[in-house]
C-alpha atoms as a PDB file:
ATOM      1  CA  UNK A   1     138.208  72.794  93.006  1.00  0.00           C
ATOM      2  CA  UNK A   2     140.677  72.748  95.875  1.00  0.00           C
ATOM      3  CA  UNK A   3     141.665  69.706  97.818  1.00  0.00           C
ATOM      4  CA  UNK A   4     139.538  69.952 100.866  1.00  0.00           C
ATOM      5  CA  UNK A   5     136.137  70.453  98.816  1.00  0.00           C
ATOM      6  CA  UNK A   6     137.732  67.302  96.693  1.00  0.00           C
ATOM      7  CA  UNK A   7     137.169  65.527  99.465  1.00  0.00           C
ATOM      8  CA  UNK A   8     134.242  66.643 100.768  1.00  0.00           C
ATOM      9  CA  UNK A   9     132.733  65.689  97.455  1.00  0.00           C
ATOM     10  CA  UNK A  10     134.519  62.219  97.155  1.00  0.00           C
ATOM     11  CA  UNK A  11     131.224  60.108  97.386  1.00  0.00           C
ATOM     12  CA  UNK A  12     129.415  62.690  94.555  1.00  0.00           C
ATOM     13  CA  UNK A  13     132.506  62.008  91.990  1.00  0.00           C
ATOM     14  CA  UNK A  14     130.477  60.435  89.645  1.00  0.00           C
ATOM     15  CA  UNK A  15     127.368  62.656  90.146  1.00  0.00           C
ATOM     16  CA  UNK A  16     130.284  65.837  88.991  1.00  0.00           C
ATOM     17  CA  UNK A  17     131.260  63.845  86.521  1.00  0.00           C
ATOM     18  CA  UNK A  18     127.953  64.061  84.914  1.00  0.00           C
ATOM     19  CA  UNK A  19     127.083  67.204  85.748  1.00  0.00           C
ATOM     20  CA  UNK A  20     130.116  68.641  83.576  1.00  0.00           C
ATOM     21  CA  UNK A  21     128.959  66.369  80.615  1.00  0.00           C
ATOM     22  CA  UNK A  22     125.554  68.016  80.723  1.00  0.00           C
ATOM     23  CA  UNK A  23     127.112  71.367  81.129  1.00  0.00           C
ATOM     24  CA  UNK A  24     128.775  71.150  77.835  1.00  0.00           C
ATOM     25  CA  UNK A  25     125.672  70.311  75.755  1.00  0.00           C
ATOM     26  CA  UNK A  26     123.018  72.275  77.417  1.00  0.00           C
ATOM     27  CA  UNK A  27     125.452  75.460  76.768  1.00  0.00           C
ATOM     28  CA  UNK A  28     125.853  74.613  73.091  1.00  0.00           C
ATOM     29  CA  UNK A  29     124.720  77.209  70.843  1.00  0.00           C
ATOM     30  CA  UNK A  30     124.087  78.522  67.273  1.00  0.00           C
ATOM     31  CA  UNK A  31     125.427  82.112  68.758  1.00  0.00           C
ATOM     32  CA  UNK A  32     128.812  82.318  68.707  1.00  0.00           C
ATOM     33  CA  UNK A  33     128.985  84.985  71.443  1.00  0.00           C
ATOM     34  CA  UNK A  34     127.093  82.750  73.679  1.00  0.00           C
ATOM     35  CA  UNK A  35     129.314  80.042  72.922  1.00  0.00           C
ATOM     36  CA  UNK A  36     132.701  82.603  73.742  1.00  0.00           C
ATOM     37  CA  UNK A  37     131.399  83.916  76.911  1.00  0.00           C
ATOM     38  CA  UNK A  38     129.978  80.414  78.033  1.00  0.00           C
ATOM     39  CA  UNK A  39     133.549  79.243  77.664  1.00  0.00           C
ATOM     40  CA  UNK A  40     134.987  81.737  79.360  1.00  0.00           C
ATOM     41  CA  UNK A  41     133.087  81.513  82.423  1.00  0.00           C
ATOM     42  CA  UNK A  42     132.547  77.610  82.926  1.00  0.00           C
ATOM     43  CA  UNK A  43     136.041  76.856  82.016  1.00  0.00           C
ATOM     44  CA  UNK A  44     137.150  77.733  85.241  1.00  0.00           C
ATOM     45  CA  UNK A  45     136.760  75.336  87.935  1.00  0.00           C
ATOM     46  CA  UNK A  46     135.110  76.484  90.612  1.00  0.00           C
ATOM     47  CA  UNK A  47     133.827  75.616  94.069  1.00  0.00           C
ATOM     48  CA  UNK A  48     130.737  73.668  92.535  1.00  0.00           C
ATOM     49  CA  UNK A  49     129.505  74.465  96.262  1.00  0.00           C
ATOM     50  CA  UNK A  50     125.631  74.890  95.666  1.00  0.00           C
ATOM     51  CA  UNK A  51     125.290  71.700  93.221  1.00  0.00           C
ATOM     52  CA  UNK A  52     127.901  69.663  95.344  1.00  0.00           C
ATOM     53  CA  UNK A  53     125.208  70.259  98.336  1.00  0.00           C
ATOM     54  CA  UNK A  54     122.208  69.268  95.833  1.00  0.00           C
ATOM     55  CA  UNK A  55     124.149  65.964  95.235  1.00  0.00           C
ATOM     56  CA  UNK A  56     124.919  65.471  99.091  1.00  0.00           C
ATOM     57  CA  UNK A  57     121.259  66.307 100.009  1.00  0.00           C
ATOM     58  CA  UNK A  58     120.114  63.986  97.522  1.00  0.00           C
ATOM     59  CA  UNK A  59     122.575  60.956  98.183  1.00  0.00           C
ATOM     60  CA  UNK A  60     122.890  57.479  96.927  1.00  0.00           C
ATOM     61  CA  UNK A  61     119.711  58.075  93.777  1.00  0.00           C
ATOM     62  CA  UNK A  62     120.235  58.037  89.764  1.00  0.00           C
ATOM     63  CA  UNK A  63     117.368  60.551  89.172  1.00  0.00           C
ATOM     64  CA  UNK A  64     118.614  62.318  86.390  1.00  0.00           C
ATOM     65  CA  UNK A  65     116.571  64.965  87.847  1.00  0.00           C
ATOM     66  CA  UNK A  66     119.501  65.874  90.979  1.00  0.00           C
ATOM     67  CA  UNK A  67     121.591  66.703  88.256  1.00  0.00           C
ATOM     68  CA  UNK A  68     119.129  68.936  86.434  1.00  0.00           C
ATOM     69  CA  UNK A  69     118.561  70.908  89.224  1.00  0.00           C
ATOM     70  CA  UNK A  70     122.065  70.995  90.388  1.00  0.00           C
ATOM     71  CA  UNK A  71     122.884  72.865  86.724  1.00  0.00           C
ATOM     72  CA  UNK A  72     119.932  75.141  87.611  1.00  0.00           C
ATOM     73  CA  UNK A  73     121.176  75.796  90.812  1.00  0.00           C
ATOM     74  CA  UNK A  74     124.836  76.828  89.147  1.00  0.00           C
ATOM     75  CA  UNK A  75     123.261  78.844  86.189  1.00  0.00           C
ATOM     76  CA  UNK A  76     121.412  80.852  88.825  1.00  0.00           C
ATOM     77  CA  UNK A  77     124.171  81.648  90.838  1.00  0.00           C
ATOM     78  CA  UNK A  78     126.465  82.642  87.929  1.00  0.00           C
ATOM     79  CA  UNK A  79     123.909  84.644  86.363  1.00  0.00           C
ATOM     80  CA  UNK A  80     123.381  86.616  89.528  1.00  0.00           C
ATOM     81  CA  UNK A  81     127.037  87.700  89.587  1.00  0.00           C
ATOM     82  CA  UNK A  82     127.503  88.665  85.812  1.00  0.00           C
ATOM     83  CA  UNK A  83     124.589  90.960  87.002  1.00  0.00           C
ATOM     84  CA  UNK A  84     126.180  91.822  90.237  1.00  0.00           C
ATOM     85  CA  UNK A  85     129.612  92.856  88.251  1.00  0.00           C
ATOM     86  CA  UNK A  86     127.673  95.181  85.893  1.00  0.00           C
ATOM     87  CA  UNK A  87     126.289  96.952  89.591  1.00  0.00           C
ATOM     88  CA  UNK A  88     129.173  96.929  90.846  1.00  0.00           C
ATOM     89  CA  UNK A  89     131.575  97.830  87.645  1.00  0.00           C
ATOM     90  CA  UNK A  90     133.839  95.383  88.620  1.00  0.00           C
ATOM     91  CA  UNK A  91     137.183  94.449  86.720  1.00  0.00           C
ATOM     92  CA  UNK A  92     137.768  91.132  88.229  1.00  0.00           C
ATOM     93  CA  UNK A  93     136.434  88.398  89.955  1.00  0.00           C
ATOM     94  CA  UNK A  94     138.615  85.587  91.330  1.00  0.00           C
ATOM     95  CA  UNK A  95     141.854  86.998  89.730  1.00  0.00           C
ATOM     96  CA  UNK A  96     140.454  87.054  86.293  1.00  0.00           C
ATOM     97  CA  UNK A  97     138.725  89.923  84.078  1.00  0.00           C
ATOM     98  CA  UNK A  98     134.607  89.912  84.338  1.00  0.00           C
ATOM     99  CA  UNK A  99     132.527  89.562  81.215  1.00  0.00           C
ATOM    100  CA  UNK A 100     131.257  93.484  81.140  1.00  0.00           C
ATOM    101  CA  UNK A 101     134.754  94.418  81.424  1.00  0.00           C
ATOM    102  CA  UNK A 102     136.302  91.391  79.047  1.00  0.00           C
ATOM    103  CA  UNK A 103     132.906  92.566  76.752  1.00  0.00           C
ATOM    104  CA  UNK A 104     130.769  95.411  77.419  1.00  0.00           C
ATOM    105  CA  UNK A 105     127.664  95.591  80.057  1.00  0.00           C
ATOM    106  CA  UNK A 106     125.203  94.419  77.955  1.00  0.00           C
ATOM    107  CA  UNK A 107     127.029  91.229  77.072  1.00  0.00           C
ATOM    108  CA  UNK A 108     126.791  90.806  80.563  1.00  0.00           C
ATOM    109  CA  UNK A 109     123.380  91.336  81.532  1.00  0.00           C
ATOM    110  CA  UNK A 110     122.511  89.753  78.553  1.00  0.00           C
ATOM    111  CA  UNK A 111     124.361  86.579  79.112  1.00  0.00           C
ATOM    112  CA  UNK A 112     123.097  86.415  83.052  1.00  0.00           C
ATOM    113  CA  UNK A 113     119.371  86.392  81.318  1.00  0.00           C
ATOM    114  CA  UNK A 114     120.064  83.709  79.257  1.00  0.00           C
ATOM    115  CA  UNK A 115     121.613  81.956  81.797  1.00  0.00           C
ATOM    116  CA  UNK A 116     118.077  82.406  83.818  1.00  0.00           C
ATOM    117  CA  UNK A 117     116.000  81.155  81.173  1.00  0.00           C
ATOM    118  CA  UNK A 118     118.465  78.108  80.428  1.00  0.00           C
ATOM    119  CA  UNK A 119     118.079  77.168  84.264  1.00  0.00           C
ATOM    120  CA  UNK A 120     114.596  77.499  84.343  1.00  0.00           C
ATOM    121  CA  UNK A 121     113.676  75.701  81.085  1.00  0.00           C
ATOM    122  CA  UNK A 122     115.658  72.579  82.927  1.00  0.00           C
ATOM    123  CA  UNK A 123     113.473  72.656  86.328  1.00  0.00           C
ATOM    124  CA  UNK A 124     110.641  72.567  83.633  1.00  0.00           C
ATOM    125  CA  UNK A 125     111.916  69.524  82.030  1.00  0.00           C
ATOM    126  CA  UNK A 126     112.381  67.869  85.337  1.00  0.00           C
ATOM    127  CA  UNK A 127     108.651  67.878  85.765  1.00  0.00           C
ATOM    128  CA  UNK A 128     109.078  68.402  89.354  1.00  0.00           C
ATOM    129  CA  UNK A 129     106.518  71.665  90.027  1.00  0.00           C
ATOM    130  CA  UNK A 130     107.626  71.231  93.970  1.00  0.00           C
ATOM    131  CA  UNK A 131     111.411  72.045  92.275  1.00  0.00           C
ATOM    132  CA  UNK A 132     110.093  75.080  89.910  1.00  0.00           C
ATOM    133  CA  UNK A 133     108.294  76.757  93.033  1.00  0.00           C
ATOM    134  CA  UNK A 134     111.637  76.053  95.660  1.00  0.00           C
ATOM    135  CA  UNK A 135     113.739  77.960  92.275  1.00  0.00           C
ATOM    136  CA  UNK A 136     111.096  80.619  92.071  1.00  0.00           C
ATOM    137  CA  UNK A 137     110.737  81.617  96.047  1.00  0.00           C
ATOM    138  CA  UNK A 138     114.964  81.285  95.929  1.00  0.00           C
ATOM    139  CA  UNK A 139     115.283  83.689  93.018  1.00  0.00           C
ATOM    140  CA  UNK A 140     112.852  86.090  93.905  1.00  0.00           C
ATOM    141  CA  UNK A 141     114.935  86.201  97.333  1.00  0.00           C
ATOM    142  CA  UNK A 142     118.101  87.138  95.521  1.00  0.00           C
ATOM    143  CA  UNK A 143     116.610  89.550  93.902  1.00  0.00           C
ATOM    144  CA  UNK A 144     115.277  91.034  96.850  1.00  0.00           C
ATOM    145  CA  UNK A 145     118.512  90.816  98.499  1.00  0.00           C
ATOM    146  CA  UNK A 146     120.366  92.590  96.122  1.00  0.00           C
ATOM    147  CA  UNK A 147     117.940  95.842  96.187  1.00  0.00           C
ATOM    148  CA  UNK A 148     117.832  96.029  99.552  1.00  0.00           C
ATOM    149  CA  UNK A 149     121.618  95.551  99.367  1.00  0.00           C
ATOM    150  CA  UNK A 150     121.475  98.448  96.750  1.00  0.00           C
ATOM    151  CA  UNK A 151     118.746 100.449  98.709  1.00  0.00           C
ATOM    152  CA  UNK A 152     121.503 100.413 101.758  1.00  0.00           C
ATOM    153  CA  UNK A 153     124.755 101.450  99.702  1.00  0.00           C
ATOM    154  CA  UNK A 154     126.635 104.313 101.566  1.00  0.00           C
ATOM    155  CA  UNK A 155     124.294 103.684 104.699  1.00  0.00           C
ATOM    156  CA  UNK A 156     126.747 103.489 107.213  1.00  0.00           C
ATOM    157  CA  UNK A 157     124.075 103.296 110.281  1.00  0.00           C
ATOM    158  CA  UNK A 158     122.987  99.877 108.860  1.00  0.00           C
ATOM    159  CA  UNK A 159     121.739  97.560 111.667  1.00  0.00           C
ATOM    160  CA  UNK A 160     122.852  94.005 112.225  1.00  0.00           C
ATOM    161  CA  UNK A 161     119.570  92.926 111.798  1.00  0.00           C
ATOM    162  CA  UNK A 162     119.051  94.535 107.965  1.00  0.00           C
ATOM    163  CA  UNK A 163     122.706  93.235 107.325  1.00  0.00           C
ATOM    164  CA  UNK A 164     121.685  90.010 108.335  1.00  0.00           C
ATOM    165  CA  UNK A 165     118.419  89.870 106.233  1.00  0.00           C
ATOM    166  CA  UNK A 166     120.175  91.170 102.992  1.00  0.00           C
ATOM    167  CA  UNK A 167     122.746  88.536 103.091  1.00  0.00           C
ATOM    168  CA  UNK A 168     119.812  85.687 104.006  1.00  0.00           C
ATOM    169  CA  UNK A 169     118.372  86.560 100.971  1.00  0.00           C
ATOM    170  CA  UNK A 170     121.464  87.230  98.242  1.00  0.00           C
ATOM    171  CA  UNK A 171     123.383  84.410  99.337  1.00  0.00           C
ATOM    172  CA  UNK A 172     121.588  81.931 101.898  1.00  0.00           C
ATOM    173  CA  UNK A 173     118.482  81.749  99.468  1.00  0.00           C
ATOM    174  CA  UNK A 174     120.384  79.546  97.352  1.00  0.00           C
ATOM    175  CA  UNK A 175     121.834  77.539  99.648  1.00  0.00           C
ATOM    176  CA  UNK A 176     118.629  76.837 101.294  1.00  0.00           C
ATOM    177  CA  UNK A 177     117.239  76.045  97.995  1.00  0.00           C
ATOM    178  CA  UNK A 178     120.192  73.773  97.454  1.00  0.00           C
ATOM    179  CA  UNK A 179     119.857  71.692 100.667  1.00  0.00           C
ATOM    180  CA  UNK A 180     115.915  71.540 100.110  1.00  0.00           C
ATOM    181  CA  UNK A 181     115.901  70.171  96.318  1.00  0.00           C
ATOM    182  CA  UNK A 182     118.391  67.543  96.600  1.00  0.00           C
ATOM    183  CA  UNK A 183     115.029  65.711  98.862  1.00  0.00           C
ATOM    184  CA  UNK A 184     112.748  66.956  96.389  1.00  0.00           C
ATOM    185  CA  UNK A 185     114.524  64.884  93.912  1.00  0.00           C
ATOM    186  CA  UNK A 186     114.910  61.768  96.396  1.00  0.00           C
ATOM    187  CA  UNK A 187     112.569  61.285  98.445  1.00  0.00           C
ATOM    188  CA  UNK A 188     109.837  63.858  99.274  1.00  0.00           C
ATOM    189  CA  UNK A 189     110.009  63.587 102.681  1.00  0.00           C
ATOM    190  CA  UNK A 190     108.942  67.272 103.697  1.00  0.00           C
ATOM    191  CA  UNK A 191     110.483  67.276 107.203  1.00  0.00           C
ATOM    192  CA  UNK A 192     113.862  66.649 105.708  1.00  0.00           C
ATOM    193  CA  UNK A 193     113.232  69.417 103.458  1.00  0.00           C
ATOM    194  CA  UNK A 194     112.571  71.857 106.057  1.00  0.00           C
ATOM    195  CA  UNK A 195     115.981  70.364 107.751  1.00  0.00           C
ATOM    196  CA  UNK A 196     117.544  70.888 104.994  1.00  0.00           C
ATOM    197  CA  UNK A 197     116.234  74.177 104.448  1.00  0.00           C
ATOM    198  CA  UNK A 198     117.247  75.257 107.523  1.00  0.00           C
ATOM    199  CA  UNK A 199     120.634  73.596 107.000  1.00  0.00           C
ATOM    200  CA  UNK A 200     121.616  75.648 104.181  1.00  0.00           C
ATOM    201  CA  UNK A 201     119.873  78.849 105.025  1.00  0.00           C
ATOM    202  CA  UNK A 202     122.440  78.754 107.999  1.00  0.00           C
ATOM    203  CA  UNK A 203     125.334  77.575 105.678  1.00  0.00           C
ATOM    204  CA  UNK A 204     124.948  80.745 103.502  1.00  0.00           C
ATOM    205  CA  UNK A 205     125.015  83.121 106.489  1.00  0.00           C
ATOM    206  CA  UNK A 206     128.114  81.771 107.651  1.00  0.00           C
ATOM    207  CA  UNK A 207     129.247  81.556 104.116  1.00  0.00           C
ATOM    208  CA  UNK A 208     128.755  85.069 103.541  1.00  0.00           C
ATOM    209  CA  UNK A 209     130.172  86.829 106.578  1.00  0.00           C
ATOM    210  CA  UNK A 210     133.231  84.333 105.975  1.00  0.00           C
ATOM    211  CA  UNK A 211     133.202  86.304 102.376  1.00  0.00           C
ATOM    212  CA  UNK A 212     132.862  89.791 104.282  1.00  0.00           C
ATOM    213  CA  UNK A 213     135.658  89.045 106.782  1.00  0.00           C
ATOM    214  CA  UNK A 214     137.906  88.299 103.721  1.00  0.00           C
ATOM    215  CA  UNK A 215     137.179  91.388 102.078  1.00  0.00           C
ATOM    216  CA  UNK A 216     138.830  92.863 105.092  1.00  0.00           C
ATOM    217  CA  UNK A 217     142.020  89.943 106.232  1.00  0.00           C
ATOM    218  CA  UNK A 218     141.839  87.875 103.189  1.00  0.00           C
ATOM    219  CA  UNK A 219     144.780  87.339 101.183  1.00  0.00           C
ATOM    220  CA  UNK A 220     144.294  89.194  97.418  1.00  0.00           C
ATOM    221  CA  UNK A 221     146.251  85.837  96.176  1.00  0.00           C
ATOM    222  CA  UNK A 222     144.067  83.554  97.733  1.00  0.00           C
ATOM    223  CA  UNK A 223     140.698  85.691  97.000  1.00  0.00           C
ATOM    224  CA  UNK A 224     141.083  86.743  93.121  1.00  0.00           C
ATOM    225  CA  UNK A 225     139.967  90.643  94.027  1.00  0.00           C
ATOM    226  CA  UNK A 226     141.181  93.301  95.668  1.00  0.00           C
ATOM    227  CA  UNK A 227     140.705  93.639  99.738  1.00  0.00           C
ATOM    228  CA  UNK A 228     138.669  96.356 100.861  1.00  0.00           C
ATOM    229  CA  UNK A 229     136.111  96.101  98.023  1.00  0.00           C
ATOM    230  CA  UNK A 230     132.703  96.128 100.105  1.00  0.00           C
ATOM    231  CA  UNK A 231     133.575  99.523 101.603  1.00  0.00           C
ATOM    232  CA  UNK A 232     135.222 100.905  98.877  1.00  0.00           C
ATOM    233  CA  UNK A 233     131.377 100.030  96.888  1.00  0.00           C
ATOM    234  CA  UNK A 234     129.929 101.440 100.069  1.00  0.00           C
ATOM    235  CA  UNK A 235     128.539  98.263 101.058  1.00  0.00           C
ATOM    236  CA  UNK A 236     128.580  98.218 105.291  1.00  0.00           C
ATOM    237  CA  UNK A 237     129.245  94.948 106.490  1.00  0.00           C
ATOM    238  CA  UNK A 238     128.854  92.716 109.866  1.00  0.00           C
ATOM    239  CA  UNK A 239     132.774  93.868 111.302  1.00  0.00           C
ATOM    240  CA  UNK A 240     132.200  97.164 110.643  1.00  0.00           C
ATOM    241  CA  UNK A 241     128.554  97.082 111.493  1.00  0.00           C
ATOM    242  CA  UNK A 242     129.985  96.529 115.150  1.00  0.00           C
ATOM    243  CA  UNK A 243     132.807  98.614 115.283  1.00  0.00           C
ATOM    244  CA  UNK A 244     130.689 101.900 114.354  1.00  0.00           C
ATOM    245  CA  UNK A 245     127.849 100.798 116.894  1.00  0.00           C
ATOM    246  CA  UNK A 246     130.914 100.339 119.375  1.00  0.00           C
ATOM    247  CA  UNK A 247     133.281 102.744 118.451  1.00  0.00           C
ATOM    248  CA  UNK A 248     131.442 106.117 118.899  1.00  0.00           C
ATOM    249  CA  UNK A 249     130.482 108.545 116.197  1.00  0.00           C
ATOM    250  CA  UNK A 250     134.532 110.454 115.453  1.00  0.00           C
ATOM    251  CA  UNK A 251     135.183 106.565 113.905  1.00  0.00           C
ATOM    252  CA  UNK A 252     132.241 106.865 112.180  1.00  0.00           C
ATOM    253  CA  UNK A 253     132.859 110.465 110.985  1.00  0.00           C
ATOM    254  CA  UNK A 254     136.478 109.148 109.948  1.00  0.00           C
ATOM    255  CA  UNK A 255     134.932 106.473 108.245  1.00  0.00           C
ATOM    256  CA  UNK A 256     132.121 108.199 106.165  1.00  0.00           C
ATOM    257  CA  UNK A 257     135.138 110.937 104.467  1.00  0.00           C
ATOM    258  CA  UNK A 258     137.636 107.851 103.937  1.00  0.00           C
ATOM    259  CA  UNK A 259     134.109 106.000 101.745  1.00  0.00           C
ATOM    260  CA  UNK A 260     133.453 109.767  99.995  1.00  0.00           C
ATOM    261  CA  UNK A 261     137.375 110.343  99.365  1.00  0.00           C
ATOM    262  CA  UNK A 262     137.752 107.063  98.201  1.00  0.00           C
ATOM    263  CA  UNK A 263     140.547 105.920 100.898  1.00  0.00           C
ATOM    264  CA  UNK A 264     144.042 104.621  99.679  1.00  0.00           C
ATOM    265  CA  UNK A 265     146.103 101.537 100.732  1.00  0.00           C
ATOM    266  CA  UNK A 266     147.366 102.996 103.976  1.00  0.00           C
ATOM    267  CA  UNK A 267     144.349 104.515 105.004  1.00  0.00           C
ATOM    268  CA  UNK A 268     142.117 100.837 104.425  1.00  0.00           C
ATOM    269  CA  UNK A 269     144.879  99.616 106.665  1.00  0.00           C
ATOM    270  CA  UNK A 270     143.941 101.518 109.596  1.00  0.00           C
ATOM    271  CA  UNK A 271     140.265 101.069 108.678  1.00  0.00           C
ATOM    272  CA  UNK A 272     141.121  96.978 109.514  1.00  0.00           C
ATOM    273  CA  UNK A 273     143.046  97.775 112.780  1.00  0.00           C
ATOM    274  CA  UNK A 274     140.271  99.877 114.050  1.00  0.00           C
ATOM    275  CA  UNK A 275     137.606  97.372 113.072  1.00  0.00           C
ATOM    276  CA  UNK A 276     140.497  94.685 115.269  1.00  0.00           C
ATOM    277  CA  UNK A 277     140.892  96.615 118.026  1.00  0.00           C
ATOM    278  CA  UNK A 278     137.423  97.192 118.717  1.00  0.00           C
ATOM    279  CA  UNK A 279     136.635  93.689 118.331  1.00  0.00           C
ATOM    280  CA  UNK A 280     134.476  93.827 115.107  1.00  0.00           C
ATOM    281  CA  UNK A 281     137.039  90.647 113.249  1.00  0.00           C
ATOM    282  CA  UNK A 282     136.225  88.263 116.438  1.00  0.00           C
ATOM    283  CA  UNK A 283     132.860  89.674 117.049  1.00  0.00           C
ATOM    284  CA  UNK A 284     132.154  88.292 112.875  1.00  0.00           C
ATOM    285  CA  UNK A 285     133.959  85.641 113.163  1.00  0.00           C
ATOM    286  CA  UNK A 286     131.676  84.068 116.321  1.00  0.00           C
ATOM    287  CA  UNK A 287     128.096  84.916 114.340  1.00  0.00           C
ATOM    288  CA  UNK A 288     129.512  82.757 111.465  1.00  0.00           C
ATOM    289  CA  UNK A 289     130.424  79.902 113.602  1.00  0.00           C
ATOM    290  CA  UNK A 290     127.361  80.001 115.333  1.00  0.00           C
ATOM    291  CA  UNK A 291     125.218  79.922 111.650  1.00  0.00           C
ATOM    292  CA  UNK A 292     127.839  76.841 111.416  1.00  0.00           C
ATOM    293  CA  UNK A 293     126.760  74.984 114.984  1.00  0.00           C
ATOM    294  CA  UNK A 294     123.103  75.632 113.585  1.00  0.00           C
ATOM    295  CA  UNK A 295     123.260  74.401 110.493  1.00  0.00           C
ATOM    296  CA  UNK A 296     124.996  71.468 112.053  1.00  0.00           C
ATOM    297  CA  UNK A 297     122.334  70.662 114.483  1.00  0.00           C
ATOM    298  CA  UNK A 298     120.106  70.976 111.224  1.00  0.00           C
ATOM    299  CA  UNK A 299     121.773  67.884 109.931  1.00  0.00           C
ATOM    300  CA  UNK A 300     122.370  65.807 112.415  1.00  0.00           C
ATOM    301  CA  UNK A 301     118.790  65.681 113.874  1.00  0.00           C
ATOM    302  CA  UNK A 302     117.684  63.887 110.628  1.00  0.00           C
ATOM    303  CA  UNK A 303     117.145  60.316 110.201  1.00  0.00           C
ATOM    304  CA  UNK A 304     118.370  58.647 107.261  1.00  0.00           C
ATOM    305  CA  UNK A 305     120.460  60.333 105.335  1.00  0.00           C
ATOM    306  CA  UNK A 306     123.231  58.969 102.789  1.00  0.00           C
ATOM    307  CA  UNK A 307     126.155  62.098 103.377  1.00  0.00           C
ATOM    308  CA  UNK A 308     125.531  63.334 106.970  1.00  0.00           C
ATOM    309  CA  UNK A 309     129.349  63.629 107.810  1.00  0.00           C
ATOM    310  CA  UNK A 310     129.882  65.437 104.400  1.00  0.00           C
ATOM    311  CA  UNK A 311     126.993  67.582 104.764  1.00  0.00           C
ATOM    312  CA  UNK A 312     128.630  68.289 108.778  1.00  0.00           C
ATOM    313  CA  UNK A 313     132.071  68.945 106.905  1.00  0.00           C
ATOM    314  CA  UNK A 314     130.963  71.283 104.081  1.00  0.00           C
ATOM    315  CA  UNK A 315     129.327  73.314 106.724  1.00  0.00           C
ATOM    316  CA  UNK A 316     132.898  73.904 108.747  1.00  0.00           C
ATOM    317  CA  UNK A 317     134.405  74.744 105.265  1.00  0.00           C
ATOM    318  CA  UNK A 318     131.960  77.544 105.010  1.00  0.00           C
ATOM    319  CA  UNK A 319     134.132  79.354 107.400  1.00  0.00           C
ATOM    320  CA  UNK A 320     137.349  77.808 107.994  1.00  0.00           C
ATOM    321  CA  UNK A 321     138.384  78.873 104.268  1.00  0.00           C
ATOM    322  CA  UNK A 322     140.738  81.122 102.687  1.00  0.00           C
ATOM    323  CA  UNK A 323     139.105  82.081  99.355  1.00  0.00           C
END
C-alpha cells in the first residue's frame, strides 16, 4: 500500500487490521493448491482500494458485517482478473507472473470461481439480503462489461459512448457497489446509498481511464506490465477513441496494420505522439477529472457522514496516480 493511500486510510487502520486477520482464516483450506495460489496472490499488498471505500462509506460502526462485505468486495475483484489474465494470456500483472502463467489456465479460472463462491457464501452469512442483491446487480455488471469489452476487441470505430459503458460496468460496478454497501452495513439510509452509488460509479470511470492513459505514458516500473498492452490486445481506448475520430481515416489505416502486425517498440512510440499531438492524452485526461468533480459533488452534498474529506481525497487519487 503506498504512502498516500496510507493516509487516506489512516482513520480505517484498525478496520484493515481486521480485515487481513479474516483474510487468513476464511482462505484456509484442506487443498493444498488452494492454499499455494491463495498465498501467492494475497501476499502482495495491494491498493485495498474497493474495501478501503467500504470502510470509509461505512465510518465510525463495529458491524462485523463492513468487514464481511469488504472481503467480498476484494474476492470479487481478484477473481475477475485471474479470469481476465486467462482472456487476455497475460504473463504479468503488477511486475509479477499471473497464476495461468505461474500454473496453467485452469488453475486460474478455477481459483477465480472459488474465489466467487467464497465471497458470496460471506454476503450470505452477513444476513444482509439488501448486501447479496447490491453484489449480485455489481457482478452481473462485470460480467457484462467484460463481453461487451470482448464483443468490441479489434473494433477500432468504437464510440465514446460504448467505451464509456464497458468501463461503467467492468470497473465502476464495483466501486459503486463499494460506496453503496458500506451504508447498507451502517445505517440504511437509502439516499446516502444512492450518493454513494453515484460517488463511486464516478470514481471507477475516472479510475479506469487513469488506468488507460497509463497503458499509454505510464512508467513500466511504476505500473508492473508492459505499456501499450490495451492496443496490443486490441482493446480501443478513450485517447485513441479521440484521436481516430479526430485524426482522419490514413491514422486510422496506420493504426489498424500496426494492431494486425503486432507493432514494435518504436512504432508504439509514434502511436503515443500521434494520440499527443492530436490531443487525445489531454482530451482523457479532462473526462477523468470531470468523473472526479462528480463524484466529489456526490459526497459532499450528504449530511452526516464520518470520512467525507477521505472519501473527497480517495477520489483525487483516482487520477492523480502513477500505478
Amino acid at each position: 500500500m503506498n504512502k498516500e493511500i496510507e493516509l487516506i486510510f489512516s482513520p480505517i487502520t484498525s478496520k484493515i487490521k481486521q480485515y487481513d486477520v479474516l483474510l487468513k482464516r476464511i482462505l484456509t483450506s484442506d487443498s493444498e493448491l488452494i492454499g499455494q495460489v491463495s498465498d501467492y496472490l494475497f501476499s502482495r499488498s495491494g491498493k485495498l482500494l474497493r474495501p478501503g471505500l467500504i470502510f470509509l462509506s461505512a465510518g465510525r460502526t463495529d458491524d462485523i458485517r463492513v468487514v464481511y462485505a469488504a472481503l467480498a468486495i476484494e474476492l470479487i475483484h481478484v477473481a475477475t482478473l485471474l479470469h481476465d489474465d486467462v482472456i487476455d494470456q497475460s504473463t504479468k500483472r503488477r511486475g509479477l507472473e499471473t497464476v495461468n502463467y505461474r500454473w496453467n489456465n485452469m488453475v486460474s479460472v478455477l481459483m477465480g470461481d472459488y474465489l466467487f463462491a467464497k465471497a458470496f457464501g460471506l454476503l450470505v452469512e452477513s444476513g444482509l439480503q439488501s448486501l447479496l442483491k447490491n453484489f449480485s446487480v455489481a457482478t452481473q455488471r462485470v460480467s457484462v462489461g467484460e463481453l461487451n469489452q470482448v464483443y468490441n476487441t479489434g473494433n477500432f470505430d468504437l464510440a465514446e459512448e460504448d467505451y464509456l459503458k464497458v468501463i461503467a460496468d467492468k470497473t465502476a460496478s464495483l466501486f459503486a457497489c463499494a460506496g453503496e454497501a458500506g451504508i447498507i452495513c451502517n445505517s440504511g439510509d437509502e439516499s446516502k446509498q444512492r450518493a454513494m452509488r453515484e460517488y463511486g460509479e464516478n470514481l471507477g470511470i475516472a479510475f479506469q481511464i487513469t488506468d488507460d492513459l497509463l497503458d499509454l505514458v505510464g512508467e513500466t516500473t511504476k505500473t508492473g506490465k508492459q505499456l501499450g498492452s490495451d492496443i496490443r490486445e486490441g482493446w480501443v481506448t478513450l485517447p485513441l477513441i479521440y484521436t481516430l475520430k479526430n485524426g482522419g481515416k490514413p491514422y486510422r489505416d496506420r493504426v489498424v496494420k500496426l494492431y494486425k502486425e503486432k507493432f514494435d517498440k518504436s512504432e508504439f512510440e509514434w502511436m503515443v505522439d500521434l494520440i499527443r499531438q492530436n490531443g487525445g492524452i489531454d482530451y482523457a485526461s479532462q473526462r477523468a477529472r470531470n468523473y472526479v468533480r462528480k463524484a466529489k459533488k456526490a459526497v459532499a452534498d450528504i449530511k452526516g457522514i464520518d470520512y467525507k474529506e477521505n472519501l473527497i481525497k480517495l477520489a483525487d487519487f483516482a487520477v492523480y496516480r502513477e500505478n
